[in-house]
N, C-alpha and C. Protein backbone atom coordinates (compact mmCIF):
# COMPACT_ATOMS: atom_id res chain seq x y z
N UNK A 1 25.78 -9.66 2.53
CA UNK A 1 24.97 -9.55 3.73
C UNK A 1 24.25 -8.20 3.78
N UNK A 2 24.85 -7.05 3.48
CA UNK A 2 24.75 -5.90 3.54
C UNK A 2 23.53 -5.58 2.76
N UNK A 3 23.89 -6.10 1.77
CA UNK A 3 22.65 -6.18 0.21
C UNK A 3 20.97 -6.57 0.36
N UNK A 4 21.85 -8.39 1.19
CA UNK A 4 20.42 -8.90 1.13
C UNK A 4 19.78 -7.94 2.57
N UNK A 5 19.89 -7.39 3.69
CA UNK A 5 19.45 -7.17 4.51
C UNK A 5 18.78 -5.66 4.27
N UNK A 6 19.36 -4.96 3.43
CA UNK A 6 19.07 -3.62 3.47
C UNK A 6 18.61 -2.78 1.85
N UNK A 7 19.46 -3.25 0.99
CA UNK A 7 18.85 -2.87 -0.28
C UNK A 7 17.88 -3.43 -1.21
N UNK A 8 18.32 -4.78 -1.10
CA UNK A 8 17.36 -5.79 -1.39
C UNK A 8 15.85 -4.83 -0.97
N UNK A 9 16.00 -4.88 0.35
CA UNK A 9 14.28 -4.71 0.61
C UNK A 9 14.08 -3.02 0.16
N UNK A 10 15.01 -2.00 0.07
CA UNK A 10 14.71 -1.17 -0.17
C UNK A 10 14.43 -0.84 -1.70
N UNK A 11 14.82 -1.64 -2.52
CA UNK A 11 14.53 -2.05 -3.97
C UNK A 11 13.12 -1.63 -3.73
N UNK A 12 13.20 -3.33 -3.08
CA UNK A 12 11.32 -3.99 -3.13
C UNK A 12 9.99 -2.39 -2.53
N UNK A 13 10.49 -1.79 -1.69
CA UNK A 13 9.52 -0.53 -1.52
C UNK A 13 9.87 0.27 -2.61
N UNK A 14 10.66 0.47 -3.30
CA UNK A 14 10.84 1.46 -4.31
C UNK A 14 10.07 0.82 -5.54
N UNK A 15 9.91 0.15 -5.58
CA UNK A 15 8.80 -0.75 -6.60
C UNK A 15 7.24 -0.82 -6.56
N UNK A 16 7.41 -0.57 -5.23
CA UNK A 16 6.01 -0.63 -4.53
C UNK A 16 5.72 1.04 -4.25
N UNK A 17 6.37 1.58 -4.10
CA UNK A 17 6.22 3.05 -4.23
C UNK A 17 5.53 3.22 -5.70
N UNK A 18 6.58 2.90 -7.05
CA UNK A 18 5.84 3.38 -8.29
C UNK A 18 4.52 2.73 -8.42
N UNK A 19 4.58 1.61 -7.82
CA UNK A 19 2.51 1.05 -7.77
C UNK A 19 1.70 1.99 -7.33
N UNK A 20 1.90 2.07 -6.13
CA UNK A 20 1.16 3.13 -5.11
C UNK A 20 0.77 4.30 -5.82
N UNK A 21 2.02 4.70 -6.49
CA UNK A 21 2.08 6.17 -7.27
C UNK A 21 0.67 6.13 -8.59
N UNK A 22 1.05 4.76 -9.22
CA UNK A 22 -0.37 4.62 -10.20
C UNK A 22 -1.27 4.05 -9.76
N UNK A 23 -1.63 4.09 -8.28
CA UNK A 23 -3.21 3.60 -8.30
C UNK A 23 -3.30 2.15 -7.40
N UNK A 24 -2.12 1.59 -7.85
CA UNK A 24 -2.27 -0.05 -7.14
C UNK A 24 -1.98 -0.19 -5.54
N UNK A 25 -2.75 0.07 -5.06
CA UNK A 25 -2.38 0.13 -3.22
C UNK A 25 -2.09 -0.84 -2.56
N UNK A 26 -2.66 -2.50 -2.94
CA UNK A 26 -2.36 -3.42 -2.06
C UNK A 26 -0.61 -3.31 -2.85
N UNK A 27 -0.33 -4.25 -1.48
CA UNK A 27 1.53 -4.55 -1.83
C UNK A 27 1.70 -6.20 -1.74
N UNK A 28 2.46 -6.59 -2.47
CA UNK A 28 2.95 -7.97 -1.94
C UNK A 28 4.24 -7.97 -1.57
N UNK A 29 4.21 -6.46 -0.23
CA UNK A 29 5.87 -6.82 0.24
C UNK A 29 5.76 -7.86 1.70
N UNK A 30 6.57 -8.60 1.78
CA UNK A 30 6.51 -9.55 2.98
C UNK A 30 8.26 -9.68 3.16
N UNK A 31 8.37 -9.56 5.02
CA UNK A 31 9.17 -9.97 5.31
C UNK A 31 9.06 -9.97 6.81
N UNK A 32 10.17 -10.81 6.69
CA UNK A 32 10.50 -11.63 8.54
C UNK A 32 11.54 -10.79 9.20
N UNK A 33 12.10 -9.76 8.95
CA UNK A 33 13.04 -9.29 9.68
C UNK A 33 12.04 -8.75 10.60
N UNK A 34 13.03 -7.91 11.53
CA UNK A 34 11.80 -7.68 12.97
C UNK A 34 12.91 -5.92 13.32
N UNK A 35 13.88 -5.93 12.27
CA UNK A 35 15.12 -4.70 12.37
C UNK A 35 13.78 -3.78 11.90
N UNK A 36 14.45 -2.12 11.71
CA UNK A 36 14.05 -1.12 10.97
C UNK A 36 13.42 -0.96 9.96
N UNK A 37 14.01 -2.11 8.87
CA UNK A 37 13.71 -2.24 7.55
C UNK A 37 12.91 -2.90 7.60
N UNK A 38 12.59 -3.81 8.18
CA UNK A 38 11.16 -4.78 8.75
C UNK A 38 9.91 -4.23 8.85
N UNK A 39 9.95 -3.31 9.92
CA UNK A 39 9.24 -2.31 10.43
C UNK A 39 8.69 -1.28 9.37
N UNK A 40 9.39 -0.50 8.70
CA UNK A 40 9.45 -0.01 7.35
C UNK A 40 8.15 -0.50 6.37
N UNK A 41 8.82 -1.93 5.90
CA UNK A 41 8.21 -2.75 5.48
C UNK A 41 6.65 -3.12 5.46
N UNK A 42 6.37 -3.07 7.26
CA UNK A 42 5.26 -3.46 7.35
C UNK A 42 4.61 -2.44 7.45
N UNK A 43 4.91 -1.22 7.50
CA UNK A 43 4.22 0.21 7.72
C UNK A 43 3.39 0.41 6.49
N UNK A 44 4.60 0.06 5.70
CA UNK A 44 4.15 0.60 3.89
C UNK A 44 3.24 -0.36 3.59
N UNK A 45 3.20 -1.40 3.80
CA UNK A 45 1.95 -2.47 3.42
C UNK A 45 1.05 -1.93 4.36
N UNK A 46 1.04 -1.58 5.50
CA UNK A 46 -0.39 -1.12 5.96
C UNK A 46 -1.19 0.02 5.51
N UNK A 47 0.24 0.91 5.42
CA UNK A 47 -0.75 2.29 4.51
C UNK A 47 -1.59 1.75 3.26
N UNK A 48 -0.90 0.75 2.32
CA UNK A 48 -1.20 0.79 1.32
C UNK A 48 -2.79 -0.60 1.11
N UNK A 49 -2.80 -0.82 2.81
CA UNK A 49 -3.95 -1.35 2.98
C UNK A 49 -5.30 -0.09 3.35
N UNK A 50 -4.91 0.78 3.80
CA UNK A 50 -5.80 1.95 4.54
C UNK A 50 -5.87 2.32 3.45
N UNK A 51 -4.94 2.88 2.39
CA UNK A 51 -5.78 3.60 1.13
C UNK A 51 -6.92 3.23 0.13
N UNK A 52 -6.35 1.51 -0.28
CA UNK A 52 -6.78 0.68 -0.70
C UNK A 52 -8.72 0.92 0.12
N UNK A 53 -8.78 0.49 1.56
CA UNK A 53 -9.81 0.67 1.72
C UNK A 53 -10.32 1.86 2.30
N UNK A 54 -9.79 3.15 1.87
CA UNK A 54 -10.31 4.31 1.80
C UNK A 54 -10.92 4.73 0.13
N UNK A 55 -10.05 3.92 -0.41
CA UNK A 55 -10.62 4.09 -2.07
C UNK A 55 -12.02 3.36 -1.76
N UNK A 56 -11.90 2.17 -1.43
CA UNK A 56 -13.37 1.20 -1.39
C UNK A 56 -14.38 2.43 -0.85
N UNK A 57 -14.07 2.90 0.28
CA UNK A 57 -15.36 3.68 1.00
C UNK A 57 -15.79 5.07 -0.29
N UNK A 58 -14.56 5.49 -0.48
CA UNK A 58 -14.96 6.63 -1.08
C UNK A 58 -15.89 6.61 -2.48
N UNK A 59 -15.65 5.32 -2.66
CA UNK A 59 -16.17 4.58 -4.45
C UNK A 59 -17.83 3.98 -3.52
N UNK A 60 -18.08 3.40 -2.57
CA UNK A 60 -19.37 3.45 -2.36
C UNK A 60 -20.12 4.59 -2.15
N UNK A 61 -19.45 5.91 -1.37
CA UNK A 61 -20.04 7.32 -0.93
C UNK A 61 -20.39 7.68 -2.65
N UNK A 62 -19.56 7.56 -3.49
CA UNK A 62 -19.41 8.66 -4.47
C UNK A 62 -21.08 7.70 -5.54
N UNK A 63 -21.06 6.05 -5.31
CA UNK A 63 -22.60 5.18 -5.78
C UNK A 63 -23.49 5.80 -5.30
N UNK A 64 -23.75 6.03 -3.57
CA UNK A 64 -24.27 6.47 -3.03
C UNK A 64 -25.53 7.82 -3.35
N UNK A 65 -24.04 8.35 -4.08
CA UNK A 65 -24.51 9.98 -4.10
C UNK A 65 -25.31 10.07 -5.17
N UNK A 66 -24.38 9.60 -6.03
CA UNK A 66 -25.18 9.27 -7.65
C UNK A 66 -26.75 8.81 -7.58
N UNK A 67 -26.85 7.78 -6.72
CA UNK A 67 -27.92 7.00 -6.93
C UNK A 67 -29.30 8.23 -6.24
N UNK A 68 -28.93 8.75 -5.53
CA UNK A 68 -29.45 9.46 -4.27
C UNK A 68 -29.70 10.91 -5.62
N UNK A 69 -28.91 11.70 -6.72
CA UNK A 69 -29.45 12.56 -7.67
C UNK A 69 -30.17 11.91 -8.52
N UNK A 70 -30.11 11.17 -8.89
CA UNK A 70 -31.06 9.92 -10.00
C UNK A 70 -32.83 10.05 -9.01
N UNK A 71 -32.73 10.15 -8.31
CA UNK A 71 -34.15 9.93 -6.97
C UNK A 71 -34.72 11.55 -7.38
C-alpha cells in the first residue's frame, strides 16, 4: 500500500526529473490521487508544460531576431 501510494509515484517524478534535466519538458505523469503526492504530481507536469512553452516563445523571439539581422 505504502509503495503503490507514495514511491511508486515518486519513482515516476524522479524519471521525469532526468527528462526535464535533458531538455524533454512535456511529462506523461498522470494520476488520480487528490493526497500531496497528487498535487506534487500535477505541479511538475505543469511546470514542465510552462517551460516547454517558454522554450516555444523563446525559439520564435530568437527566428525573429535572426530574420530581423538578415534585413
Amino acid at each position: 500500500m505504502f509503495s503503490d501510494r507514495v514511491v511508486h509515484p515518486l519513482e515516476r517524478l524522479t524519471r521525469a526529473t532526468t527528462k526535464i534535466a535533458a531538455g524533454v519538458w512535456k511529462t506523461d505523469l498522470e494520476t488520480k490521487s487528490k493526497d500531496e503526492i497528487g498535487q506534487l504530481v500535477r505541479a511538475f507536469r505543469r511546470m514542465g508544460d510552462e517551460l516547454s512553452a517558454r522554450e516555444k516563445d523563446l525559439q520564435k523571439a530568437h527566428e525573429k531576431i535572426l530574420r530581423n539581422e538578415r534585413l
